[in-house]
Structure formats: C-alpha cells, structure tokens
PDB file of N, CA and C in Angstrom:
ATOM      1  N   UNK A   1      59.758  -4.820 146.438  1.00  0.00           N
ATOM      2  CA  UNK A   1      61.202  -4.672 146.505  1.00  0.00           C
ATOM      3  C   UNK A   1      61.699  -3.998 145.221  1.00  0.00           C
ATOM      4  N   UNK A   2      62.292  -3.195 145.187  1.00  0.00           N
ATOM      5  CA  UNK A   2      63.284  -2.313 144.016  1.00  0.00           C
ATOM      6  C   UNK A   2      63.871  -3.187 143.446  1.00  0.00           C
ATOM      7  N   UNK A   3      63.705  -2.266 141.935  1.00  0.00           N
ATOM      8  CA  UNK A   3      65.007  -3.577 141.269  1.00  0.00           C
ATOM      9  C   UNK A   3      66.484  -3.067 141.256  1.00  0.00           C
ATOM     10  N   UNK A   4      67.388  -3.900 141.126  1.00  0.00           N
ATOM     11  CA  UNK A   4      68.989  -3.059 141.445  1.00  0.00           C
ATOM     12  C   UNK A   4      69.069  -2.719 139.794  1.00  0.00           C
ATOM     13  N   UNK A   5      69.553  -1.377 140.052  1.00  0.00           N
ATOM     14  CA  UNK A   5      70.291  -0.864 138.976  1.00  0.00           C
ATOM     15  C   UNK A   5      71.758  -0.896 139.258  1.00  0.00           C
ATOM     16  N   UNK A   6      72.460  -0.617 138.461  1.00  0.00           N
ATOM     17  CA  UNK A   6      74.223  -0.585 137.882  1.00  0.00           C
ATOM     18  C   UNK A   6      74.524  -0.497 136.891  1.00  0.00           C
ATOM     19  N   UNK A   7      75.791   0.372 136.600  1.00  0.00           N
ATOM     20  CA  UNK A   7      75.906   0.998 135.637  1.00  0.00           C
ATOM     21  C   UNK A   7      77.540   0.592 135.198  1.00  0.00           C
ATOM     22  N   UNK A   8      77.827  -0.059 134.082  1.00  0.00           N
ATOM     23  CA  UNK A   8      78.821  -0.615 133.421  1.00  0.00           C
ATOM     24  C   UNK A   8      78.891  -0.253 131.850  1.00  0.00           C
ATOM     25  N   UNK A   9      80.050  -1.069 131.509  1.00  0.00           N
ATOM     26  CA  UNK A   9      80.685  -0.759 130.200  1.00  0.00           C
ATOM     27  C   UNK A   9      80.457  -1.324 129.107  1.00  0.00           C
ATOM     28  N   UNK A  10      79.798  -1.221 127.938  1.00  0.00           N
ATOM     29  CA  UNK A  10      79.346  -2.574 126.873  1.00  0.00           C
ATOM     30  C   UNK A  10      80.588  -2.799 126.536  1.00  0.00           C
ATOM     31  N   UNK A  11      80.983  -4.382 126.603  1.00  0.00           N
ATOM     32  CA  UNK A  11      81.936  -4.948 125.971  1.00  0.00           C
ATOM     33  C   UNK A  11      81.559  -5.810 125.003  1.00  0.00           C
ATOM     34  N   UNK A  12      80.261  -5.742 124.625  1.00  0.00           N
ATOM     35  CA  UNK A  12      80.289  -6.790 123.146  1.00  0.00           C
ATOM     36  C   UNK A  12      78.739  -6.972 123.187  1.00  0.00           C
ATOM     37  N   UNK A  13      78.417  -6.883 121.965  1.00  0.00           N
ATOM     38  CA  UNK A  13      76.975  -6.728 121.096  1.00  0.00           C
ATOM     39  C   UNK A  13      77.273  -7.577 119.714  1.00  0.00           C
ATOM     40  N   UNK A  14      77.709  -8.751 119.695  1.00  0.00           N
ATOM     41  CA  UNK A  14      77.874  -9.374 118.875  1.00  0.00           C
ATOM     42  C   UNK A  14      76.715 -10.849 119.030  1.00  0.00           C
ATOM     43  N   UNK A  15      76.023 -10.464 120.069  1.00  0.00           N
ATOM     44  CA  UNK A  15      74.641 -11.593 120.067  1.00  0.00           C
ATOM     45  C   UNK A  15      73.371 -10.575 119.743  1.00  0.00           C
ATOM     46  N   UNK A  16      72.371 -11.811 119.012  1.00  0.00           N
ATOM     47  CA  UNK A  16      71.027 -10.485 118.026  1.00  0.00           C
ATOM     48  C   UNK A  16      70.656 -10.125 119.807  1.00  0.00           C
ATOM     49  N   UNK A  17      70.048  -8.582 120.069  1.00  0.00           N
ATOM     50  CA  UNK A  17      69.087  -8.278 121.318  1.00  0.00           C
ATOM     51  C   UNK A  17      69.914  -8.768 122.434  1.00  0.00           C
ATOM     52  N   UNK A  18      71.017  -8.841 122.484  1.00  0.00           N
ATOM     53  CA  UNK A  18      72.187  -8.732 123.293  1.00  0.00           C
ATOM     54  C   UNK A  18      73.344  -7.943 124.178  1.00  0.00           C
ATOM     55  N   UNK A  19      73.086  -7.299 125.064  1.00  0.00           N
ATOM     56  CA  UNK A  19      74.742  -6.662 125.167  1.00  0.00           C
ATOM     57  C   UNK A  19      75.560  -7.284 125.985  1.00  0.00           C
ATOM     58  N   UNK A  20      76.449  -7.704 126.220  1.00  0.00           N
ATOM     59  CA  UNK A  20      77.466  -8.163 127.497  1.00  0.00           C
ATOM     60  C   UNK A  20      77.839  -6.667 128.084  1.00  0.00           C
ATOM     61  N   UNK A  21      78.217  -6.625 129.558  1.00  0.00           N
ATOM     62  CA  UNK A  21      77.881  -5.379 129.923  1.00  0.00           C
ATOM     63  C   UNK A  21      78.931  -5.659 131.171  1.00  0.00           C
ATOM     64  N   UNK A  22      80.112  -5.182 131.281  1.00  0.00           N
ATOM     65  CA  UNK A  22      81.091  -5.439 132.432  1.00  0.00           C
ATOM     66  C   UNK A  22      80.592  -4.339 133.551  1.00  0.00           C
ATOM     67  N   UNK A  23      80.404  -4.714 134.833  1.00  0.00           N
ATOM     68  CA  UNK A  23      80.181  -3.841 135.866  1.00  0.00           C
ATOM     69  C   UNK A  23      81.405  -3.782 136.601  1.00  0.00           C
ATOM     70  N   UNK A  24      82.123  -2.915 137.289  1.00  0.00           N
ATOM     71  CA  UNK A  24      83.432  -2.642 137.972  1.00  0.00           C
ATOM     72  C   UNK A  24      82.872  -2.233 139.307  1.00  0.00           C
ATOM     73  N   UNK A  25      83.483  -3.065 140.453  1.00  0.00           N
ATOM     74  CA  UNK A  25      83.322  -2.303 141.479  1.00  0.00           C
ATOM     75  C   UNK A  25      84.666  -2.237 142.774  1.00  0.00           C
ATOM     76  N   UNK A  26      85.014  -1.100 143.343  1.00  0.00           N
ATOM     77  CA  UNK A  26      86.005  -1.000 144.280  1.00  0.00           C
ATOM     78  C   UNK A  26      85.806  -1.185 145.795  1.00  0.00           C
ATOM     79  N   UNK A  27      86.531  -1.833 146.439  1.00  0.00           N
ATOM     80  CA  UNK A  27      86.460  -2.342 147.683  1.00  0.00           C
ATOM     81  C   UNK A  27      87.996  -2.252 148.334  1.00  0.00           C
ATOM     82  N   UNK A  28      87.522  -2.500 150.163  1.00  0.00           N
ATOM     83  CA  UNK A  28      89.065  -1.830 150.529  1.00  0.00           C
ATOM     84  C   UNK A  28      89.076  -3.679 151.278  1.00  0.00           C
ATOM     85  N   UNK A  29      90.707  -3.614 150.721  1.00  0.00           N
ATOM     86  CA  UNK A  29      90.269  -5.356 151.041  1.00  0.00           C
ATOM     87  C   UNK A  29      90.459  -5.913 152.624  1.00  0.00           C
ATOM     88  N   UNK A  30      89.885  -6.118 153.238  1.00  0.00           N
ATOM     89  CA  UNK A  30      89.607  -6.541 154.932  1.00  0.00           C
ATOM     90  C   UNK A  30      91.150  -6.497 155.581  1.00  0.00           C
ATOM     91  N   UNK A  31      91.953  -7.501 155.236  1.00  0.00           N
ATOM     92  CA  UNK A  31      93.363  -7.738 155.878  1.00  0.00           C
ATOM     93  C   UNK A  31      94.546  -6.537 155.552  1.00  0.00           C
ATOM     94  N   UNK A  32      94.738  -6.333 153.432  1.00  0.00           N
ATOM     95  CA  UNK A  32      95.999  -5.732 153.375  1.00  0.00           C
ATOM     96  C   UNK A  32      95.800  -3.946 153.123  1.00  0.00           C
ATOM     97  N   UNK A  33      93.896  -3.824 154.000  1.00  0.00           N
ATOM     98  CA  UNK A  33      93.918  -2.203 153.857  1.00  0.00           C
ATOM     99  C   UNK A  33      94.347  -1.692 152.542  1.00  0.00           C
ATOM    100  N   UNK A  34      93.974  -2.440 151.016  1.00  0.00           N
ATOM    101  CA  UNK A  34      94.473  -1.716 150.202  1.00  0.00           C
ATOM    102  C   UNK A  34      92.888  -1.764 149.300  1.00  0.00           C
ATOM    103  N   UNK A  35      93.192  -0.835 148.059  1.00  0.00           N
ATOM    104  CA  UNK A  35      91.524  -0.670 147.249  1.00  0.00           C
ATOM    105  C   UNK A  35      92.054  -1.713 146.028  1.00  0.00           C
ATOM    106  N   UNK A  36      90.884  -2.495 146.329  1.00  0.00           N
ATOM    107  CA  UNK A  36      91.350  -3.594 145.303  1.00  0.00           C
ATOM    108  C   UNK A  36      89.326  -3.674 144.279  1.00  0.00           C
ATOM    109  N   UNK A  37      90.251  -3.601 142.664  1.00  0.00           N
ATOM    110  CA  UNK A  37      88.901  -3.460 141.839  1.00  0.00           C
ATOM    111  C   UNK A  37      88.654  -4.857 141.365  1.00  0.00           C
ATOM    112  N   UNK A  38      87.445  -5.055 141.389  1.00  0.00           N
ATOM    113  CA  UNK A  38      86.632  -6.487 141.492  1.00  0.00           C
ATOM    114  C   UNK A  38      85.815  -6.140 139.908  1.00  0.00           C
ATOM    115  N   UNK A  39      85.469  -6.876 138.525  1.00  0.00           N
ATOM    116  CA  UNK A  39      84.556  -6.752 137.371  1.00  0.00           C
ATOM    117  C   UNK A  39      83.920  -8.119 137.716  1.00  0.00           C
ATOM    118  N   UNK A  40      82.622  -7.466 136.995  1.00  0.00           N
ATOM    119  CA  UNK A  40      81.505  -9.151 136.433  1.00  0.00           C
ATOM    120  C   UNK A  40      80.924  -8.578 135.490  1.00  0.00           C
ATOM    121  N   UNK A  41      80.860  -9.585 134.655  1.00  0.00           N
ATOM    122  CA  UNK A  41      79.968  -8.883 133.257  1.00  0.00           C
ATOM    123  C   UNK A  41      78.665  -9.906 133.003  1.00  0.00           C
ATOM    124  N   UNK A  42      77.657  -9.074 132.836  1.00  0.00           N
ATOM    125  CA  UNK A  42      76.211  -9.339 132.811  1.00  0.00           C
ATOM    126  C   UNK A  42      75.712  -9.456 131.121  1.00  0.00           C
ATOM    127  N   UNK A  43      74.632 -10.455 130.989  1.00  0.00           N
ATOM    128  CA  UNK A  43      74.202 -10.524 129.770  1.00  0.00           C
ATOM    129  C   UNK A  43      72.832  -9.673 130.047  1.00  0.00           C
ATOM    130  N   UNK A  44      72.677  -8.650 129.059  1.00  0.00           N
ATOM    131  CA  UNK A  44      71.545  -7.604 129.386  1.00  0.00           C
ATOM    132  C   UNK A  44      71.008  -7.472 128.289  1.00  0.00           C
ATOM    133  N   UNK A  45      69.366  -7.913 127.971  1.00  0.00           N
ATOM    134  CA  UNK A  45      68.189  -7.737 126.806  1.00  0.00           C
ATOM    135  C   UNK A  45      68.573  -5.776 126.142  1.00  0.00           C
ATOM    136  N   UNK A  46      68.507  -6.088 125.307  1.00  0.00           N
ATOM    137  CA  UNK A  46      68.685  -4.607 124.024  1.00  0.00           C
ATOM    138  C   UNK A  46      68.238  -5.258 122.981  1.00  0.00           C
ATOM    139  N   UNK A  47      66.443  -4.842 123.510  1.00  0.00           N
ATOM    140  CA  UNK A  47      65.220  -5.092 122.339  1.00  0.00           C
ATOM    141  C   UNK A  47      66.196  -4.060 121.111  1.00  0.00           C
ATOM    142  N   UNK A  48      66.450  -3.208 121.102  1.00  0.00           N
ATOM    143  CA  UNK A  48      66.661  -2.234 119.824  1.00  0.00           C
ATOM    144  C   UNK A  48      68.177  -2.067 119.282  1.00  0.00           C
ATOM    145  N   UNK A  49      68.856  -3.451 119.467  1.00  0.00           N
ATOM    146  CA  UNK A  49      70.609  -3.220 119.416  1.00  0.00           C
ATOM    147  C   UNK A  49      71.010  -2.046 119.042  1.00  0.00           C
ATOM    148  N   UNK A  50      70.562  -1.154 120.067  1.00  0.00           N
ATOM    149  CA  UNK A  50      71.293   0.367 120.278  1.00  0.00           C
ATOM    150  C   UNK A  50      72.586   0.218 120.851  1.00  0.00           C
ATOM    151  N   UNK A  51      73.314  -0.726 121.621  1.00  0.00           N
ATOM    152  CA  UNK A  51      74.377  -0.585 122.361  1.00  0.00           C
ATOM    153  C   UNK A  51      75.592  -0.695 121.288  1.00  0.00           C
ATOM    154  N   UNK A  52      76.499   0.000 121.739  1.00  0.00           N
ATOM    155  CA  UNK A  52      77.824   0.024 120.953  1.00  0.00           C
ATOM    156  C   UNK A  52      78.669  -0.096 122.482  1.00  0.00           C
ATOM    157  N   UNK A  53      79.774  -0.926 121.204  1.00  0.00           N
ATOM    158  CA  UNK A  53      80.999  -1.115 122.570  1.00  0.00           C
ATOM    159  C   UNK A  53      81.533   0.063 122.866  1.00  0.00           C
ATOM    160  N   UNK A  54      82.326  -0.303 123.694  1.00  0.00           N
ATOM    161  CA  UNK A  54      82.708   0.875 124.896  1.00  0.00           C
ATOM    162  C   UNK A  54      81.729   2.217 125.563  1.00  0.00           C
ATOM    163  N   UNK A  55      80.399   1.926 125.443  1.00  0.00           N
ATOM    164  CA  UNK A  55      79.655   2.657 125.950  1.00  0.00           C
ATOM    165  C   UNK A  55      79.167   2.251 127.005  1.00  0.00           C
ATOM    166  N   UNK A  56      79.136   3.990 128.153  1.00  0.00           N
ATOM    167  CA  UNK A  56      78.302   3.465 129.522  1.00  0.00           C
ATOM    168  C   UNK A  56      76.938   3.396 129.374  1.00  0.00           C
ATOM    169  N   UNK A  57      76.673   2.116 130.042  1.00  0.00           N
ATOM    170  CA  UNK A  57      74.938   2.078 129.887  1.00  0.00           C
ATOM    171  C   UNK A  57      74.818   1.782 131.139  1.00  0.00           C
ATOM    172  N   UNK A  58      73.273   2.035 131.925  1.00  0.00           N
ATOM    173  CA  UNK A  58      72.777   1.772 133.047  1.00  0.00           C
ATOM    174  C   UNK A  58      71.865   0.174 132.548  1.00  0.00           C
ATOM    175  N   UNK A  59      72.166  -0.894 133.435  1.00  0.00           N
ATOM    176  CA  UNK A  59      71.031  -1.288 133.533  1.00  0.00           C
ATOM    177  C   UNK A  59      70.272  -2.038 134.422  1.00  0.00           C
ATOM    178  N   UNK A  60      69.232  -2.885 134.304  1.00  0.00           N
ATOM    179  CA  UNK A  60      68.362  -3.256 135.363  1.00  0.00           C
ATOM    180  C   UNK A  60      67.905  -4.222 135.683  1.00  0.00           C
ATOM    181  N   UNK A  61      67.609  -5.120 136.628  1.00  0.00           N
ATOM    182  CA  UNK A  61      67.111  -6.593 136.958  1.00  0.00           C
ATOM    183  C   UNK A  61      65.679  -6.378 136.284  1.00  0.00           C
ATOM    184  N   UNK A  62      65.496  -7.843 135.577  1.00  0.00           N
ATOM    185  CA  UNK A  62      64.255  -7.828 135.354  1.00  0.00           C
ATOM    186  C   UNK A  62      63.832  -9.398 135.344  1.00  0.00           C
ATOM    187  N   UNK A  63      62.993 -10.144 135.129  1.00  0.00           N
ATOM    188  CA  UNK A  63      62.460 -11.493 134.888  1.00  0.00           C
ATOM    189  C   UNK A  63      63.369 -12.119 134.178  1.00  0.00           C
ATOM    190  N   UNK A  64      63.812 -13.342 134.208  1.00  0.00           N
ATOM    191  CA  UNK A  64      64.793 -13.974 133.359  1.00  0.00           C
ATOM    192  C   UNK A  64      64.131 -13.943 131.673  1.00  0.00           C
ATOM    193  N   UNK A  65      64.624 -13.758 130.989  1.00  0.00           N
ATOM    194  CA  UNK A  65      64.489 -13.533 129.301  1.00  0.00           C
ATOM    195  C   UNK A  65      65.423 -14.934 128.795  1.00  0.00           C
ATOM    196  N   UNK A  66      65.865 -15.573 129.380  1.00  0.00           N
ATOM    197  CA  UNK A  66      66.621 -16.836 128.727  1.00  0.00           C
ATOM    198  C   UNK A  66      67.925 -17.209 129.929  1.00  0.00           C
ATOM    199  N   UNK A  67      68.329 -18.476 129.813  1.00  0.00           N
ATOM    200  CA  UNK A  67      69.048 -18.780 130.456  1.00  0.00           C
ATOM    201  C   UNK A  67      70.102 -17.370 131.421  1.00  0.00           C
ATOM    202  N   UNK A  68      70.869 -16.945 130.602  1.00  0.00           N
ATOM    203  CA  UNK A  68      71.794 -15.965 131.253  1.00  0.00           C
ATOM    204  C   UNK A  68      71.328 -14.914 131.448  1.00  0.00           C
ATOM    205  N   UNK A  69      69.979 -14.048 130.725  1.00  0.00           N
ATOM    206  CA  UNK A  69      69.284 -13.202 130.481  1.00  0.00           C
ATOM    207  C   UNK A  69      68.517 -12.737 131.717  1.00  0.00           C
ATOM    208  N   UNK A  70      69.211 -11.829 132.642  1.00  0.00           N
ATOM    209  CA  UNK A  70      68.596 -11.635 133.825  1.00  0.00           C
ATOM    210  C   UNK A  70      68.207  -9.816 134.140  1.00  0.00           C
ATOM    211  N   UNK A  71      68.920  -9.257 133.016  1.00  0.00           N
ATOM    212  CA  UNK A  71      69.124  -7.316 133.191  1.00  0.00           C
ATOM    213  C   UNK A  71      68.397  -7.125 131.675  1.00  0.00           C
ATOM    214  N   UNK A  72      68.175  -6.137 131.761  1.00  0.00           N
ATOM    215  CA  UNK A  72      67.812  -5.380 131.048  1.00  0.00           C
ATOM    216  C   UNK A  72      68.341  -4.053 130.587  1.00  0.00           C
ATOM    217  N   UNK A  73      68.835  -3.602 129.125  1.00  0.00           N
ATOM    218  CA  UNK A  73      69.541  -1.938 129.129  1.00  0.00           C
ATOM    219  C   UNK A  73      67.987  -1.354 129.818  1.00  0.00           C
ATOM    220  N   UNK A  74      69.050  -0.111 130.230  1.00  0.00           N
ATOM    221  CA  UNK A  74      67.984   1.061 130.900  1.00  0.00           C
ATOM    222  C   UNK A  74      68.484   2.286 129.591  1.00  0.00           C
ATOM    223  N   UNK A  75      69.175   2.860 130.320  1.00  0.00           N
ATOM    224  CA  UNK A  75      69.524   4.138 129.692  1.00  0.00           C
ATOM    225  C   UNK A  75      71.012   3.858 129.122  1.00  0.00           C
ATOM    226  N   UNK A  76      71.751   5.085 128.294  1.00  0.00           N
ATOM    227  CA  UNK A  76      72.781   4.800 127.921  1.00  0.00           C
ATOM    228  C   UNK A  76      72.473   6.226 126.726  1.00  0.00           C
ATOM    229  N   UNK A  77      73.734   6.713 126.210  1.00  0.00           N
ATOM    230  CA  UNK A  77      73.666   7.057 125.202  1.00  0.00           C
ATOM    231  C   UNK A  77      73.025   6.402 123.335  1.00  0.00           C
ATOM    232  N   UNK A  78      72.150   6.577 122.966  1.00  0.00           N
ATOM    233  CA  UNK A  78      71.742   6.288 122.233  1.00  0.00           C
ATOM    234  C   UNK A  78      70.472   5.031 122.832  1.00  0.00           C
ATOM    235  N   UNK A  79      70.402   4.596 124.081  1.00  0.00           N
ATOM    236  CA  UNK A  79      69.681   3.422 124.458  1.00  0.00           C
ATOM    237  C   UNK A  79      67.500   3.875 124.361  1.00  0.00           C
ATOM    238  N   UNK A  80      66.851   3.737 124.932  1.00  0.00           N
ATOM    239  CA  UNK A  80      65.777   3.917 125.115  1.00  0.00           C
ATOM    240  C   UNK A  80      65.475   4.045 126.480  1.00  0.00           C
ATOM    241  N   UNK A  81      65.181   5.368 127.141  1.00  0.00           N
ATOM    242  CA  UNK A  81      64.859   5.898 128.448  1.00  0.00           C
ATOM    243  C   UNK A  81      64.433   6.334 128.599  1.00  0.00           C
TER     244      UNK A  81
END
C-alpha cells in the first residue's frame, strides 16, 4: 500500500527534529452547496531542522517516531529530497 503524501504549511519548528505542519483542504459542503475550507496540523520528523515557518513542505506517512510522530518532511524548499 502507498504511503499518503500532502502538502501543507510549517507553522512552528520550535520542538528539536520537529515541524508542526498545517494541511488545508476544500470541500463543497453536502446540504448548503457552498466550498467550505477544513485545516489539521500534523507533527512531522525533520531529522535536519531545515523547516522554517511559513514554508510549503510536502510530507509523508511513515512508522510512528513517538507518540504524535506519524509523517515525515519529504521535500520543501531547503528540506532533503
């Protein structure tokens, strides 16, 4: 089985090998037919605290790395890809 990728916004690198990573996604909502935007933000491993806030990074499911620790950075400006 593939792992899911998605691609969101770093909102905070203030944990060591850390990024918090908001994903945004749009949907048309069932009843009032209107586009309504839905966020969740993911705790994602950055072996090399390359991430800076407000940057797009891709990243990726991988083996749990610690309690919340479920993604991994992929790519990103400045990331390792």
């Amino acid at each position: 089985m593939p792992k899911r990728v998605m691609e969101g916004v770093v909102v905070s690198t203030k944990q060591d090998k850390t990024a918090v990573v908001r994903v945004d996604r749009t949907f048309l909502h069932p009843v009032m037919k209107k586009i309504v935007r839905r966020s969740k933000k993911y705790h994602a491993h950055d072996e090399g605290n390359v991430a800076v806030e407000g940057q797009r990074v891709t990243i990726q499911e991988c083996p749990p790395r610690s309690k919340l620790k479920t993604w991994e950075l992929v790519a990103g400006e400045g990331a390792d890809s």
